[in-house]
C-alpha atoms as a PDB file:
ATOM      1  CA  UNK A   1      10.113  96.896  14.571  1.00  0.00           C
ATOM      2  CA  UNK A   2       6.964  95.017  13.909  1.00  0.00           C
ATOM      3  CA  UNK A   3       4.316  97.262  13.915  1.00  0.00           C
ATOM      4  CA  UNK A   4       2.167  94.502  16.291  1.00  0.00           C
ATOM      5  CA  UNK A   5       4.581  95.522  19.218  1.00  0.00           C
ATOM      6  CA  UNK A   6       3.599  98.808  18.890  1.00  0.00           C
ATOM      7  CA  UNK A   7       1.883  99.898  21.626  1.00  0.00           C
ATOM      8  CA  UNK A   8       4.383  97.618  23.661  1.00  0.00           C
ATOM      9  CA  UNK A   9       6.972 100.377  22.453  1.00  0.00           C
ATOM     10  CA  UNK A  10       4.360 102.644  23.367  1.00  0.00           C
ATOM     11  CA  UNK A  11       4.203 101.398  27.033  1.00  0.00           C
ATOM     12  CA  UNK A  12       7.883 100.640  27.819  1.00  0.00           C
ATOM     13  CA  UNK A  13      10.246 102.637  25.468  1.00  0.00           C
ATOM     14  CA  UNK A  14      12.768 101.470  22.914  1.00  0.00           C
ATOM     15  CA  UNK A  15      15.204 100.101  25.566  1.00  0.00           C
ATOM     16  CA  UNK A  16      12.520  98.448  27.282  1.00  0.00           C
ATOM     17  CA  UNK A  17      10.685  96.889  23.662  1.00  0.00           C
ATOM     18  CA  UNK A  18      14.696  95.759  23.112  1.00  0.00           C
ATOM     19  CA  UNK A  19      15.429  94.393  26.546  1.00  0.00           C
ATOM     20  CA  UNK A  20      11.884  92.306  25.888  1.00  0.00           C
ATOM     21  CA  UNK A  21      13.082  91.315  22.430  1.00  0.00           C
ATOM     22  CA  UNK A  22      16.467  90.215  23.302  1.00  0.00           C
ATOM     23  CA  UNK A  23      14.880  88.434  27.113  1.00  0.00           C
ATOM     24  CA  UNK A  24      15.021  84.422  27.307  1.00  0.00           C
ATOM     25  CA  UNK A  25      12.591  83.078  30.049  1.00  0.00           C
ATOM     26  CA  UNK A  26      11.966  79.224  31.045  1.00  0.00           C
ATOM     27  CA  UNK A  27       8.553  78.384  31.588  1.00  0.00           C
ATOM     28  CA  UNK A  28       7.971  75.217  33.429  1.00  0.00           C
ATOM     29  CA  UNK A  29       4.199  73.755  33.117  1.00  0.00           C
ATOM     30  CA  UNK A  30       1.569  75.179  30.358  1.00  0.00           C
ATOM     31  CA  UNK A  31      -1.714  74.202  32.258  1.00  0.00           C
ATOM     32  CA  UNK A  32      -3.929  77.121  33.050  1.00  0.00           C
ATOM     33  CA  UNK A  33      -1.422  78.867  35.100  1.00  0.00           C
ATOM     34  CA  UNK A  34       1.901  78.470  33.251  1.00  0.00           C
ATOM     35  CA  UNK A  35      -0.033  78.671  29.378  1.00  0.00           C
ATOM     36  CA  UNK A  36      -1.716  81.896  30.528  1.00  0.00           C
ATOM     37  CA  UNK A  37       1.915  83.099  31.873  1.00  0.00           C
ATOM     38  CA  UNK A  38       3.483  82.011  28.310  1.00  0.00           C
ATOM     39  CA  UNK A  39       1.143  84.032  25.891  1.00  0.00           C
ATOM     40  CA  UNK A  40       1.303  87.008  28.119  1.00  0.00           C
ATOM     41  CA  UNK A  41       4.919  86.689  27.559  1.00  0.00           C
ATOM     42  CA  UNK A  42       5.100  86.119  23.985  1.00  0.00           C
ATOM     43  CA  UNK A  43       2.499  88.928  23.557  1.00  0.00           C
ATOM     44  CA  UNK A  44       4.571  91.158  25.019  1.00  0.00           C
ATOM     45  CA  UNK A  45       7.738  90.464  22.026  1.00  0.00           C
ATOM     46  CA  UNK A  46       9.744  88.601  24.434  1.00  0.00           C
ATOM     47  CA  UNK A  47      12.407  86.846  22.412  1.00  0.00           C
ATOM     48  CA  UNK A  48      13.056  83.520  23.557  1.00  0.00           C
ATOM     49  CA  UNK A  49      11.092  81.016  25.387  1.00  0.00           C
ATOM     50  CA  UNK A  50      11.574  77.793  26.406  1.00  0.00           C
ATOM     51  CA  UNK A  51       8.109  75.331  27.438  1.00  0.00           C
ATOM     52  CA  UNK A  52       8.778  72.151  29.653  1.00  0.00           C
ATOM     53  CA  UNK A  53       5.580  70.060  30.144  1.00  0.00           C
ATOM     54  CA  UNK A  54       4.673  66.500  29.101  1.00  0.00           C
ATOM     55  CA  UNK A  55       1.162  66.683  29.421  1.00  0.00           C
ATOM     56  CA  UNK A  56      -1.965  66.111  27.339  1.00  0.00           C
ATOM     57  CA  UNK A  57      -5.021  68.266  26.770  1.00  0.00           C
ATOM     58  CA  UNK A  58      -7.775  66.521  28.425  1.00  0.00           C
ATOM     59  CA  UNK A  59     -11.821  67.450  28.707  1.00  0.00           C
ATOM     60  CA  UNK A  60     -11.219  68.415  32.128  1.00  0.00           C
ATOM     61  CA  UNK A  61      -8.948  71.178  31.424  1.00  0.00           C
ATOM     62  CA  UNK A  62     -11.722  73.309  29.181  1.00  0.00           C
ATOM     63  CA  UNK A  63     -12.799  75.600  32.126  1.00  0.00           C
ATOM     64  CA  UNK A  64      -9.649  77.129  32.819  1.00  0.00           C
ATOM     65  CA  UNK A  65      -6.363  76.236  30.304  1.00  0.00           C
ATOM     66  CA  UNK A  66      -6.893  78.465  27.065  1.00  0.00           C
ATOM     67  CA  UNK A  67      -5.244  76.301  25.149  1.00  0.00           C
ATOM     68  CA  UNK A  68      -8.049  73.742  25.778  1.00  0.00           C
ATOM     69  CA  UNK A  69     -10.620  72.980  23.364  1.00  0.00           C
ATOM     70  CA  UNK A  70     -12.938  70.068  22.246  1.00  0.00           C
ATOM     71  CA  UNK A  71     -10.597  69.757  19.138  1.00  0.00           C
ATOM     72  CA  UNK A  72      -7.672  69.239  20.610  1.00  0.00           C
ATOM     73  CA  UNK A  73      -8.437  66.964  23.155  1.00  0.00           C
ATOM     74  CA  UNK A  74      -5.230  64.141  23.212  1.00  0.00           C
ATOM     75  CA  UNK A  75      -3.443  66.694  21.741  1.00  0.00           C
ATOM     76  CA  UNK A  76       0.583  67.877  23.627  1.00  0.00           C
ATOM     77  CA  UNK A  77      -0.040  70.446  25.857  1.00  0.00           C
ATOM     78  CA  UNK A  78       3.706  71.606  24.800  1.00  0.00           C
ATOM     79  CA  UNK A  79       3.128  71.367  21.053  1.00  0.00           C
ATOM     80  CA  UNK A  80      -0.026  73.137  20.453  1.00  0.00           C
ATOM     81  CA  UNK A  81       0.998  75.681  22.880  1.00  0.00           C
ATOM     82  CA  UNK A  82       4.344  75.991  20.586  1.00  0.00           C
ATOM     83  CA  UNK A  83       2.308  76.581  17.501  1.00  0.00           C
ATOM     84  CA  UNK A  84      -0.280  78.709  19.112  1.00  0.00           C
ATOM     85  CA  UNK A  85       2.831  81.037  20.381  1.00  0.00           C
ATOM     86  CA  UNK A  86       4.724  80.836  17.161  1.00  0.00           C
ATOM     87  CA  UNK A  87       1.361  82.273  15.304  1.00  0.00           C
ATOM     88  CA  UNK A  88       1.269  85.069  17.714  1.00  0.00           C
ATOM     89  CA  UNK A  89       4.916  86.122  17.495  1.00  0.00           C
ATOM     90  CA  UNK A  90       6.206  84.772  14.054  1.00  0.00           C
ATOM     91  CA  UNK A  91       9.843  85.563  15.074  1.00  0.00           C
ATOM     92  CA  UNK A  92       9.955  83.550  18.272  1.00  0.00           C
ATOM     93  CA  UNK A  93      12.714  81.543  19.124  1.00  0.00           C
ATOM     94  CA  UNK A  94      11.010  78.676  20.651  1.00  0.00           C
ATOM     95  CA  UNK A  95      12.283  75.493  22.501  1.00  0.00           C
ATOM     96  CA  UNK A  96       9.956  72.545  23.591  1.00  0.00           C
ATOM     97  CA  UNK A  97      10.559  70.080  26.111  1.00  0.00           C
ATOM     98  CA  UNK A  98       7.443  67.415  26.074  1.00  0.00           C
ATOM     99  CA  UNK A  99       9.121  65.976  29.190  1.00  0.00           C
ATOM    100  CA  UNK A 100       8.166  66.319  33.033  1.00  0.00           C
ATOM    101  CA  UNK A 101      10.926  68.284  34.908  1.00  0.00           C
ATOM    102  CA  UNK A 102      12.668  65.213  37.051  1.00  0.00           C
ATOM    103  CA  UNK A 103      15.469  65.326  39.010  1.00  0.00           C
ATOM    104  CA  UNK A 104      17.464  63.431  35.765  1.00  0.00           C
ATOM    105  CA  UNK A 105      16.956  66.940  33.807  1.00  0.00           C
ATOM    106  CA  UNK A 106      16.725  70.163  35.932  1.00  0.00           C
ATOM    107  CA  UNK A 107      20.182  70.777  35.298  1.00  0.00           C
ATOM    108  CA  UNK A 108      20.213  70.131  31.681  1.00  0.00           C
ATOM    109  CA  UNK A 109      17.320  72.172  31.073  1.00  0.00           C
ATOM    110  CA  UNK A 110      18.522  74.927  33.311  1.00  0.00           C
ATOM    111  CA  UNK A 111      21.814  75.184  31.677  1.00  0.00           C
ATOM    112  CA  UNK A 112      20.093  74.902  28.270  1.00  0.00           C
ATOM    113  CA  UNK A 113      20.080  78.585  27.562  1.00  0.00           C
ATOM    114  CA  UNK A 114      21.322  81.677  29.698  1.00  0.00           C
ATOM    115  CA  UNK A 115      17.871  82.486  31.026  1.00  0.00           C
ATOM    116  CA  UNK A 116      16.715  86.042  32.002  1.00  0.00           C
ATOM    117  CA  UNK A 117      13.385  84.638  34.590  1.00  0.00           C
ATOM    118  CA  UNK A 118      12.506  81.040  35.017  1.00  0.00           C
ATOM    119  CA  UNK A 119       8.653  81.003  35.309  1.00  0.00           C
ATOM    120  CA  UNK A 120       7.305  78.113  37.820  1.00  0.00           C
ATOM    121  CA  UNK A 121       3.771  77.036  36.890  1.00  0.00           C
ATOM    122  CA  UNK A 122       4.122  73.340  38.533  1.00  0.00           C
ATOM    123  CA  UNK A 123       1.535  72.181  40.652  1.00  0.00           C
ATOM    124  CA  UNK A 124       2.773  69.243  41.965  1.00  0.00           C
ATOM    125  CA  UNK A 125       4.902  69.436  45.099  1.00  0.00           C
ATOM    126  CA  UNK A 126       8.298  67.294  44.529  1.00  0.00           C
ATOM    127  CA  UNK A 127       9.425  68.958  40.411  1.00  0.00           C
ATOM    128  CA  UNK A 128       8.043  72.521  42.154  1.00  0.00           C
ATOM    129  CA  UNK A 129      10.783  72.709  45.070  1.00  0.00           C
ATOM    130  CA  UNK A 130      13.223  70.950  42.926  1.00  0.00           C
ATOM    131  CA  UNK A 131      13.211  73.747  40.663  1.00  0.00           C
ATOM    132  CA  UNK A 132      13.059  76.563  43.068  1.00  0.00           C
ATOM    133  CA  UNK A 133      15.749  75.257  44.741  1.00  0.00           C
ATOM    134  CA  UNK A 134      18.235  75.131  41.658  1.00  0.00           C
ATOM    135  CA  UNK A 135      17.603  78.150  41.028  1.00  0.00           C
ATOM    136  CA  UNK A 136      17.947  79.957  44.199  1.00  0.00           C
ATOM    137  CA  UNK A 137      21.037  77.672  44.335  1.00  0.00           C
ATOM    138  CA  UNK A 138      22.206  79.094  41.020  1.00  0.00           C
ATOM    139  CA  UNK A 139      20.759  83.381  41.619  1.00  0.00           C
ATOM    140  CA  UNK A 140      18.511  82.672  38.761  1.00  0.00           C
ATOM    141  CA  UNK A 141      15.252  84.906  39.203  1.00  0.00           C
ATOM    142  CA  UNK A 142      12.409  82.723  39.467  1.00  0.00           C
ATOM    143  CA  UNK A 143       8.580  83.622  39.976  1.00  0.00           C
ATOM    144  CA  UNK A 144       6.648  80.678  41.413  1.00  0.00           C
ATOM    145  CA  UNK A 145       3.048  79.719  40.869  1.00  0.00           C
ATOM    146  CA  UNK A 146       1.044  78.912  44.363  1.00  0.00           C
ATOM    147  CA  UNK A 147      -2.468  77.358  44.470  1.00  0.00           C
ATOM    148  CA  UNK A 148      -5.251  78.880  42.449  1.00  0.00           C
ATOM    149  CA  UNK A 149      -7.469  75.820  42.549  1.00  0.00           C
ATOM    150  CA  UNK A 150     -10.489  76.744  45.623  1.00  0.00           C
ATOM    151  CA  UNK A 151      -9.693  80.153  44.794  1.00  0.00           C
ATOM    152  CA  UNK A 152     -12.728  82.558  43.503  1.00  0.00           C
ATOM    153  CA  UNK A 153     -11.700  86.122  44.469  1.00  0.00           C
ATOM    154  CA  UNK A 154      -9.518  87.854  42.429  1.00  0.00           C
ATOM    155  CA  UNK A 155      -8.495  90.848  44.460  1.00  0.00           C
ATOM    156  CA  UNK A 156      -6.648  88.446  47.519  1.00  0.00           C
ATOM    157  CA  UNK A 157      -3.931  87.839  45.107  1.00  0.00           C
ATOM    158  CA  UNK A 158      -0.764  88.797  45.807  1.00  0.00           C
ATOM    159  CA  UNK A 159       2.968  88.900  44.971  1.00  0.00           C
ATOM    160  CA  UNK A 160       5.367  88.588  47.728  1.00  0.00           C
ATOM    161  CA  UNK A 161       8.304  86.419  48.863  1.00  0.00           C
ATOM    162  CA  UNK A 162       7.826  82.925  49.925  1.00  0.00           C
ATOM    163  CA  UNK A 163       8.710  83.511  53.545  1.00  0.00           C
ATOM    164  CA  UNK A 164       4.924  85.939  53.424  1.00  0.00           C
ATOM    165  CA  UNK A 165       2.911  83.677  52.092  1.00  0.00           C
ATOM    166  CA  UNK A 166      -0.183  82.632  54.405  1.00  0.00           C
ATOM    167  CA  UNK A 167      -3.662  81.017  53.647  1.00  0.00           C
ATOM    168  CA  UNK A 168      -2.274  78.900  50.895  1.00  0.00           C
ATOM    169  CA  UNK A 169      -2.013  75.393  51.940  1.00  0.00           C
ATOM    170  CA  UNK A 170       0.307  74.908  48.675  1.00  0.00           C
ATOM    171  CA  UNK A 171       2.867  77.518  50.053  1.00  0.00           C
ATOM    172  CA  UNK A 172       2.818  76.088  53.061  1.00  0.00           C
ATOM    173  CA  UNK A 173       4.159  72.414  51.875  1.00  0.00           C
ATOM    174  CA  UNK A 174       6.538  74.148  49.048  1.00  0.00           C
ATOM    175  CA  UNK A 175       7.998  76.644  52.387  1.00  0.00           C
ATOM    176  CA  UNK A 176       8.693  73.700  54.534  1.00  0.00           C
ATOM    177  CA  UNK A 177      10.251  72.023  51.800  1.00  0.00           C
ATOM    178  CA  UNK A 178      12.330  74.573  50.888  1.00  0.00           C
ATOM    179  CA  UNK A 179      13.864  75.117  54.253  1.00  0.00           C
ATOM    180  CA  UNK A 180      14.678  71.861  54.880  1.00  0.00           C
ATOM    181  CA  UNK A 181      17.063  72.539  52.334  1.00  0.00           C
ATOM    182  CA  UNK A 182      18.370  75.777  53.261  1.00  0.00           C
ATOM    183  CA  UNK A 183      15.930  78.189  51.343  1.00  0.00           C
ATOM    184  CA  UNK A 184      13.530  80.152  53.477  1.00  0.00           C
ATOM    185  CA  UNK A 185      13.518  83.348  51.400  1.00  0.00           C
ATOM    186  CA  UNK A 186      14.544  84.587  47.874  1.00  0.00           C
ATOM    187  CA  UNK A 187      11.716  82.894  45.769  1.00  0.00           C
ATOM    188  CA  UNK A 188       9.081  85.210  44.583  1.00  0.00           C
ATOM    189  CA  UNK A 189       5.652  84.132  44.015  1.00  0.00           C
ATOM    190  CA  UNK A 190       2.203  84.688  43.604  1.00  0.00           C
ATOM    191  CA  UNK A 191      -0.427  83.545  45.797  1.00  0.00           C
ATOM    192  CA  UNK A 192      -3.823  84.236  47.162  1.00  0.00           C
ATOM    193  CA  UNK A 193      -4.943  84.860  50.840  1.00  0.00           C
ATOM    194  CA  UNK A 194      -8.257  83.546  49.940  1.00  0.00           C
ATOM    195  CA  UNK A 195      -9.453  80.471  52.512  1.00  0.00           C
ATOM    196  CA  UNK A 196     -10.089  77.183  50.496  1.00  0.00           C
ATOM    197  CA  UNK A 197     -13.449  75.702  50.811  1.00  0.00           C
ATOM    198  CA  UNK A 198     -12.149  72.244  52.061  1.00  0.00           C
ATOM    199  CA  UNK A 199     -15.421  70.772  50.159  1.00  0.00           C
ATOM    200  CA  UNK A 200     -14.161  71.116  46.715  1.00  0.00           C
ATOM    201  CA  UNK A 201     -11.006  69.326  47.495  1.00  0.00           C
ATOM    202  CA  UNK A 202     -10.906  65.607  46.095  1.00  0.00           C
ATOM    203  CA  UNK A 203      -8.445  62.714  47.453  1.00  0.00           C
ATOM    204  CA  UNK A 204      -6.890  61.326  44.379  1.00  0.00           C
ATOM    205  CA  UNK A 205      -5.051  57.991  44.108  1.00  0.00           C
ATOM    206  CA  UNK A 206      -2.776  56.420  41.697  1.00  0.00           C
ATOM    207  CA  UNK A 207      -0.872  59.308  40.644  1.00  0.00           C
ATOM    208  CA  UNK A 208       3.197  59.749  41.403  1.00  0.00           C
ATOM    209  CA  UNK A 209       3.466  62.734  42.380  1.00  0.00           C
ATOM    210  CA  UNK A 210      -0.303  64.476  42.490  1.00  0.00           C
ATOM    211  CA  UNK A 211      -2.705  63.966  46.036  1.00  0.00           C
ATOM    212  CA  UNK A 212      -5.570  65.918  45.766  1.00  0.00           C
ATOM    213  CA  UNK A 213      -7.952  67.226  42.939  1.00  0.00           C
ATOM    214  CA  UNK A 214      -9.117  71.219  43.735  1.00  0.00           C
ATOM    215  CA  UNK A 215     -11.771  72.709  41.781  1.00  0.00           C
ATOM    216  CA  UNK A 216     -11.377  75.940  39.414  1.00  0.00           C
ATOM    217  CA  UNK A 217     -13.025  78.165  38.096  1.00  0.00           C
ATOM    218  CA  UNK A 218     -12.501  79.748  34.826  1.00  0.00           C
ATOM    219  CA  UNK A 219     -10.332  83.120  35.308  1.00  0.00           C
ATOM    220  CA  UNK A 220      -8.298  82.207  38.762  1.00  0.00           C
ATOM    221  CA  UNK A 221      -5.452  80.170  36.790  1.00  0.00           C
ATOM    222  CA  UNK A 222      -5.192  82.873  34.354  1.00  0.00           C
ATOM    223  CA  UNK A 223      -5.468  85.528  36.202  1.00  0.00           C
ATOM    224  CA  UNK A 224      -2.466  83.699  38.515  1.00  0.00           C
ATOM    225  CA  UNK A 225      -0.326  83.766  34.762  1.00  0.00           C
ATOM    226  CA  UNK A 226      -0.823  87.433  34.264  1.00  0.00           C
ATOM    227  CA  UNK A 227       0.108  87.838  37.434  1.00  0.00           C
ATOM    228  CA  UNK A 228       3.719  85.838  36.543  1.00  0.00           C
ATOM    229  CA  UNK A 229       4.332  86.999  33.116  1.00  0.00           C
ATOM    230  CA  UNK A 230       3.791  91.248  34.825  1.00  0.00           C
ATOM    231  CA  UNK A 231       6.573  90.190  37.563  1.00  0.00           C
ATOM    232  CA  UNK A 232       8.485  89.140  34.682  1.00  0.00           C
ATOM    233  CA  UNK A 233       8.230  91.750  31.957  1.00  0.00           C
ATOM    234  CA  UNK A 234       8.271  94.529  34.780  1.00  0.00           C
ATOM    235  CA  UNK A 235      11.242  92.972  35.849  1.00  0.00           C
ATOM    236  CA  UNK A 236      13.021  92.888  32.323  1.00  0.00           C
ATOM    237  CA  UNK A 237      12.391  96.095  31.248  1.00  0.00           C
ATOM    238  CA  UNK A 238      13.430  97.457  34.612  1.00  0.00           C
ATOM    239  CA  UNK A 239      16.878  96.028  33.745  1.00  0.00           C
ATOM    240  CA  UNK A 240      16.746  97.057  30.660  1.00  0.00           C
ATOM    241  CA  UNK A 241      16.315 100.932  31.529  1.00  0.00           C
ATOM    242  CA  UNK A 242      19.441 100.844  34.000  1.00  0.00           C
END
């Protein structure tokens, strides 16, 4: 075994460092949330991963994605979040789609690979409950993403189904929306019972599927992915154990 997994083995056994190594997760979106998700992952020697976002790396992303720097500015979210995973774990089977999830390739991507967790880090309302609703349509385990954006305290979050959710005005549109089609429970996700200061919420225009601009702050987004990528791993290596 390679001797950075080490403590890994340490923490969760040989069956559980083997159930990590041999896991396959989706992760959908590699902005702060879904990026900090995917190098928890990858950290953690799981073997297979699959990135979906279609994205650039923009200034305005420097506060919170970690993948964001002033050099890289222009640069594919997907692709230099590729290369930054394949220099932590040489051995990584890696699969990038620079695309947007759309209704034209949910199924395609789904069906891709025989996925262990999909990991939901899309925060736009429409691709979101497209792909929560696949999967609950398909009993794939999924772990959803709410709204860290207007979020500053890091002990409100939680992890619960999205039938519990409260306070999050995201998990309130992505609830509705799911039970119009039949889903009111099943979907776990992380959230945060903090209030949103309505002031740092921006009307935007012009933009398909995106309304508003929320302001961050630097460690809410990430902290939101380490919340995913625990669900996930804890969740492997449970299985793994039995």
């Amino acid at each position: 075994m390679e001797e950075w997994l080490g403590r890994t083995r340490l923490m969760f056994g040989e069956a559980g460092m083997q159930g990590l190594m041999k896991a396959s997760v989706l992760i959908v979106g590699v902005g702060g949330v879904g990026g900090a998700a995917a190098e928890m992952l990858v950290r953690s020697g799981i073997g297979h991963v699959t990135i979906v976002d279609n994205d650039c790396i923009q200034s305005s992303n420097i506060n919170r994605q970690l993948i964001a720097t002033h050099d890289v500015i222009g640069c594919s979210k997907a692709e230099t979040w590729a290369s930054r995973l394949r220099s932590i774990h040489p051995q990584l089977d890696i699969t990038v789609h620079n695309e947007f999830l759309q209704e034209d390739n949910v199924d395609a991507i789904l069906d891709e690979y025989p996925y262990d967790y999909v990991v939901d880090a899309i925060d736009t309302v429409t691709p979101k409950v497209m792909l929560l609703a696949a999967c609950h349509q398909r009993g794939l385990p999924v772990v959803s993403s709410m709204g860290s954006g207007g979020k500053s305290d890091p002990s409100q979050v939680r992890l619960t189904d999205i039938s519990k959710t409260n306070y999050c005005p995201l998990a309130k549109v992505v609830r509705t929306r799911l039970a119009k089609m039949g889903v009111k429970h099943g979907i776990t996700c992380v959230y945060s019972t903090e209030p949103i200061d309505r002031s740092c919420v921006l009307e935007v225009s012009g933009e398909r599927y995106k309304k508003t601009t929320t302001g961050t702050v630097s460690y809410m987004p990430n902290l939101f992915g380490c919340w995913l990528a625990s669900h996930v791993i804890r969740e492997i290596v449970k299985q793994a154990k039995q």
